[in-house]
N, C-alpha and C. Protein backbone atom coordinates (compact mmCIF):
# COMPACT_ATOMS: atom_id res chain seq x y z
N UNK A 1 316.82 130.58 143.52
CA UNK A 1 315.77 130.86 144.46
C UNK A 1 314.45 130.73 143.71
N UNK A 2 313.89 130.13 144.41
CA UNK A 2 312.25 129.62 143.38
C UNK A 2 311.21 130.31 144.74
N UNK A 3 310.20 130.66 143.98
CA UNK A 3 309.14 131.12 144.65
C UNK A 3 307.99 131.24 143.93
N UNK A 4 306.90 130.22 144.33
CA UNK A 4 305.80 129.96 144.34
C UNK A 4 304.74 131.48 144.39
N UNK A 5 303.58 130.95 143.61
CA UNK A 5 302.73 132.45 143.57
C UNK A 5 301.09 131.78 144.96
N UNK A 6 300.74 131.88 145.52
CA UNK A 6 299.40 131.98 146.35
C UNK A 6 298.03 132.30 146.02
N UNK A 7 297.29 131.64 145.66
CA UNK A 7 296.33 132.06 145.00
C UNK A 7 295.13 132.48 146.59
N UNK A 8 294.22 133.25 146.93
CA UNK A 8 293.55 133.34 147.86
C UNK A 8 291.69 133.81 147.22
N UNK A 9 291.10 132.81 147.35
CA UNK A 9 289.89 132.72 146.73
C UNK A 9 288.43 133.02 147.88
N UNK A 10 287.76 133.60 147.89
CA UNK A 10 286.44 133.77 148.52
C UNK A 10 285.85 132.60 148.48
N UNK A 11 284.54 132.52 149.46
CA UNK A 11 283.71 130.95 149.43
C UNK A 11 283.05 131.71 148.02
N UNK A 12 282.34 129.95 148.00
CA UNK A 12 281.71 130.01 146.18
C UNK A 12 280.27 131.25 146.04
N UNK A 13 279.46 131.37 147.75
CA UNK A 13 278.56 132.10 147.96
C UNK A 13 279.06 133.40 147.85
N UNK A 14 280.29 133.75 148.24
CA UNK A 14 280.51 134.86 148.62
C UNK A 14 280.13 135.32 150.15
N UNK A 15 279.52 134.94 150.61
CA UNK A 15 278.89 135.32 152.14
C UNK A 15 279.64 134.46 152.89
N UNK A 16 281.14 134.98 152.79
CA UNK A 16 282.23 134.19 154.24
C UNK A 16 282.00 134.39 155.44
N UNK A 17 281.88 133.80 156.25
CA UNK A 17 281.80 134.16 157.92
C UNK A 17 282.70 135.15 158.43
N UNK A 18 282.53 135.79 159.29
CA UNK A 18 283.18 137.33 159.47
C UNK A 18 284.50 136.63 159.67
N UNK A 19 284.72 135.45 160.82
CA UNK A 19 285.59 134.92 161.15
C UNK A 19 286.86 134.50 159.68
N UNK A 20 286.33 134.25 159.07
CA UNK A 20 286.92 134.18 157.09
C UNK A 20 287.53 135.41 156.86
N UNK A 21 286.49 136.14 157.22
CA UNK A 21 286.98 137.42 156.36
C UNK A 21 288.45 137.80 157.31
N UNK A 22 287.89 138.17 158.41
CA UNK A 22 289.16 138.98 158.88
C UNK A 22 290.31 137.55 158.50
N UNK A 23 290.66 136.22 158.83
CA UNK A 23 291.81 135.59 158.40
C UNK A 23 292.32 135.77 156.48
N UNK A 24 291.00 136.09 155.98
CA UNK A 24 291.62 136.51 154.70
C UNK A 24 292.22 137.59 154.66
N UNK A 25 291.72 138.84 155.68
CA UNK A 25 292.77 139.82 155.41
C UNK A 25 294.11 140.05 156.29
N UNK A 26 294.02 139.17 157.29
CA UNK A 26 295.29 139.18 157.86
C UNK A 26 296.00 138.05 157.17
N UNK A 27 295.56 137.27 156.43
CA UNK A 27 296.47 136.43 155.10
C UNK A 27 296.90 137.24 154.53
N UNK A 28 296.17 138.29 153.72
CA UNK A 28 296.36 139.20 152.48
C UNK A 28 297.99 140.14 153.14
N UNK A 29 297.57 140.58 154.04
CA UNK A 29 298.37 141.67 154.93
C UNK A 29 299.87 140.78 155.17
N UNK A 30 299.63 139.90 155.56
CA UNK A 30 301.10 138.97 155.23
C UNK A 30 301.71 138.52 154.14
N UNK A 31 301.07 138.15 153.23
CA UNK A 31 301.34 137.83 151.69
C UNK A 31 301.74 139.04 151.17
N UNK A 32 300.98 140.47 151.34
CA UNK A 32 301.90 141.76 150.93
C UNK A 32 302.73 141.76 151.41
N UNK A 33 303.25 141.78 152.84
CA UNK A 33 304.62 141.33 153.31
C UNK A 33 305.68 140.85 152.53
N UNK A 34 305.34 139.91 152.15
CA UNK A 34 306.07 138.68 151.32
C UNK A 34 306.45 139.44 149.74
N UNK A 35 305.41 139.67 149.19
CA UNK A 35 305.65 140.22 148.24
C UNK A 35 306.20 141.50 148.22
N UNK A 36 306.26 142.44 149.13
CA UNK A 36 307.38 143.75 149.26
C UNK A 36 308.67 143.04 149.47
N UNK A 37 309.04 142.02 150.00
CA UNK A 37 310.64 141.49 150.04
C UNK A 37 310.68 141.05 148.73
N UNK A 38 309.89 140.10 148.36
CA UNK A 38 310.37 139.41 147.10
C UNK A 38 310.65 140.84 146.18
N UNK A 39 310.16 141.53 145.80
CA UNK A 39 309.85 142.84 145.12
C UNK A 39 311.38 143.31 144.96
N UNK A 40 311.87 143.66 146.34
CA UNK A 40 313.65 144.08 146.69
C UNK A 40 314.20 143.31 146.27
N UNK A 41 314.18 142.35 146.46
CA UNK A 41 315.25 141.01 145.92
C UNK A 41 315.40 140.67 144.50
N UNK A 42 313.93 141.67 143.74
CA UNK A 42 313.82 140.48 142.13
C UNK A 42 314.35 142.37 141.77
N UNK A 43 313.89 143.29 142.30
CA UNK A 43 314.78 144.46 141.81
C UNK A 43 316.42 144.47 141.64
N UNK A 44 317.16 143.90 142.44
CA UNK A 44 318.83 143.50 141.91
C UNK A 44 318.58 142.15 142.07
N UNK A 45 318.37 141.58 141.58
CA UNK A 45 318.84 140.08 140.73
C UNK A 45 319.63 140.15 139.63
N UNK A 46 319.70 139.39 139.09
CA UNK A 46 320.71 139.59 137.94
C UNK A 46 322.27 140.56 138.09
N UNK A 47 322.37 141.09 138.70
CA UNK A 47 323.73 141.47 139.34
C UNK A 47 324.57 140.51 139.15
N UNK A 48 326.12 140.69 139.00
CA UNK A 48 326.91 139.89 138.64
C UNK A 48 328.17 140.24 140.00
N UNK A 49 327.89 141.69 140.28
CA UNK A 49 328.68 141.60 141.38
C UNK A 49 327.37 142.94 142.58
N UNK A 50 327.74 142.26 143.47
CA UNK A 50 326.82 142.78 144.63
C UNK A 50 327.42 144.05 145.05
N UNK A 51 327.25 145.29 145.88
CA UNK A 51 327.89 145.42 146.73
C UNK A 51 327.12 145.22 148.47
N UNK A 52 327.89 145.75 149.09
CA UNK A 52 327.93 145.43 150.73
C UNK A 52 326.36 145.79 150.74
N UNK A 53 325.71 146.76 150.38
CA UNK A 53 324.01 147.39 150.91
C UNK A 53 323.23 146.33 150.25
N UNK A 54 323.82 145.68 148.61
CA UNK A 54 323.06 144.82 148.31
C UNK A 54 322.96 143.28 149.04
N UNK A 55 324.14 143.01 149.90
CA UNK A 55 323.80 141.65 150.55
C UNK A 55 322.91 141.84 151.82
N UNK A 56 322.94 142.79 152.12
CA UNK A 56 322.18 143.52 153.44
C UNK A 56 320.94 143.33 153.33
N UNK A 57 320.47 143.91 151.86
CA UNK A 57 319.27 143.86 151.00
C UNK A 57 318.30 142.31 151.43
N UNK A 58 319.33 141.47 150.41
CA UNK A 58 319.02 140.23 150.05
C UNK A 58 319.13 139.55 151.48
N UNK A 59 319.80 139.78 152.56
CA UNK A 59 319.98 138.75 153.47
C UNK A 59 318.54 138.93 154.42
N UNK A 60 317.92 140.67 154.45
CA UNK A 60 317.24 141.43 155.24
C UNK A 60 315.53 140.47 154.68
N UNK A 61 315.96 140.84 153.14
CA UNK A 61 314.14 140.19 152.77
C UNK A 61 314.33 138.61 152.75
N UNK A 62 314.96 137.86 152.78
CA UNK A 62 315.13 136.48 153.00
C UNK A 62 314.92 136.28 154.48
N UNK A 63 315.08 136.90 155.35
CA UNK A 63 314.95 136.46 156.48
C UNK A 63 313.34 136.95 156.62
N UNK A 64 312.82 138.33 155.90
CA UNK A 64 311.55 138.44 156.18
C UNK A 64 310.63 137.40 155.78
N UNK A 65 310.80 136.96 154.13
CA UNK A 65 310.25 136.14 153.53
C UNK A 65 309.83 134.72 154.66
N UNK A 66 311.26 134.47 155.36
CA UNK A 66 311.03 133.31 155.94
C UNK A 66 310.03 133.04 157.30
N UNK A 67 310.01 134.75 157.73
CA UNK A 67 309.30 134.85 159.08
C UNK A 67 308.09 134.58 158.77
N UNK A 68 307.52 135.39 158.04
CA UNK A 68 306.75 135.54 157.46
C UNK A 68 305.45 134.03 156.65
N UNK A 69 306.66 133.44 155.84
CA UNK A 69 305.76 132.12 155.54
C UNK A 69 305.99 131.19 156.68
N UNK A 70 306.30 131.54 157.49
CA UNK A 70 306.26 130.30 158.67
C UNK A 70 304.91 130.91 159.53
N UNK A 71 304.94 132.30 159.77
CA UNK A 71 303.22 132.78 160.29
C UNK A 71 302.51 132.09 159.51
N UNK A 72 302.54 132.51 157.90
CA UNK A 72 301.34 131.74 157.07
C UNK A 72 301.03 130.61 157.27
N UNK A 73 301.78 129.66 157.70
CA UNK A 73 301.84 128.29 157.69
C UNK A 73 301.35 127.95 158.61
N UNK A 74 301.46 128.84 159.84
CA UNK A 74 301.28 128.59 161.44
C UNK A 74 300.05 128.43 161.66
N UNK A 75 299.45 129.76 161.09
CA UNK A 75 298.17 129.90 161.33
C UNK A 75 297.00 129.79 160.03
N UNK A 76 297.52 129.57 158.20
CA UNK A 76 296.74 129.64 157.74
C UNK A 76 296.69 128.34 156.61
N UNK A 77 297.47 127.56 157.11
CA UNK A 77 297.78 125.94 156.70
C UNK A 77 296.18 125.48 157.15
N UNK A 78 296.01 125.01 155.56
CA UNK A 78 294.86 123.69 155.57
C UNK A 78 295.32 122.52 154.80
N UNK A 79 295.49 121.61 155.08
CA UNK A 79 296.44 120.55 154.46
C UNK A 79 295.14 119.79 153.65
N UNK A 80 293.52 120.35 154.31
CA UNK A 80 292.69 119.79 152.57
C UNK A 80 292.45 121.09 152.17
N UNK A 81 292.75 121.96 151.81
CA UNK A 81 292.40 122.44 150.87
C UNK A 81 293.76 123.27 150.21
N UNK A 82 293.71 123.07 148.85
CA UNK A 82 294.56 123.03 148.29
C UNK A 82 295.10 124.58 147.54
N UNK A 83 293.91 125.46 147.71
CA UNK A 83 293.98 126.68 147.72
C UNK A 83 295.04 127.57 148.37
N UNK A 84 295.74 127.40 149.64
CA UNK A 84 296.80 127.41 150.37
C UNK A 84 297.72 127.33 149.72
């Protein structure tokens, strides 16, 4: 399982349009999302044998992970800018 890190940067002024701001923090607010599953999942990794609560675990934040970057994508995909 590979997972990429998100970098999320302010304009160069700093003076983003309100409209910026709030999509940066409803980015931010989803990306914590993301990162509380990944978080569960990289806590038992390395396990050699699972039990039953741990596939529950892993099946529960994989499916979040996935909801989740498909919102990001939905709504916060810029295919020029590379910051994304």
């Amino acid at each position: 399982m590979a997972f990429s890190t998100v970098e999320v940067r302010a304009g160069e002024s700093g003076d983003a349009p309100a409209e910026q701001e709030k999509e940066k923090s409803e980015l931010a607010k989803l990306l914590a999302k993301v990162d509380n599953d990944y978080k569960a999942v990289e806590e038992i990794s390395g396990y050699y044998k699972y039990e039953k609560k741990h596939w529950k675990l892993l099946r529960e934040s994989g499916e979040n992970i996935l909801e989740v970057t498909k919102l990001i994508r939905k709504k916060h995909s810029r295919p020029e800018d590379r910051r994304y």
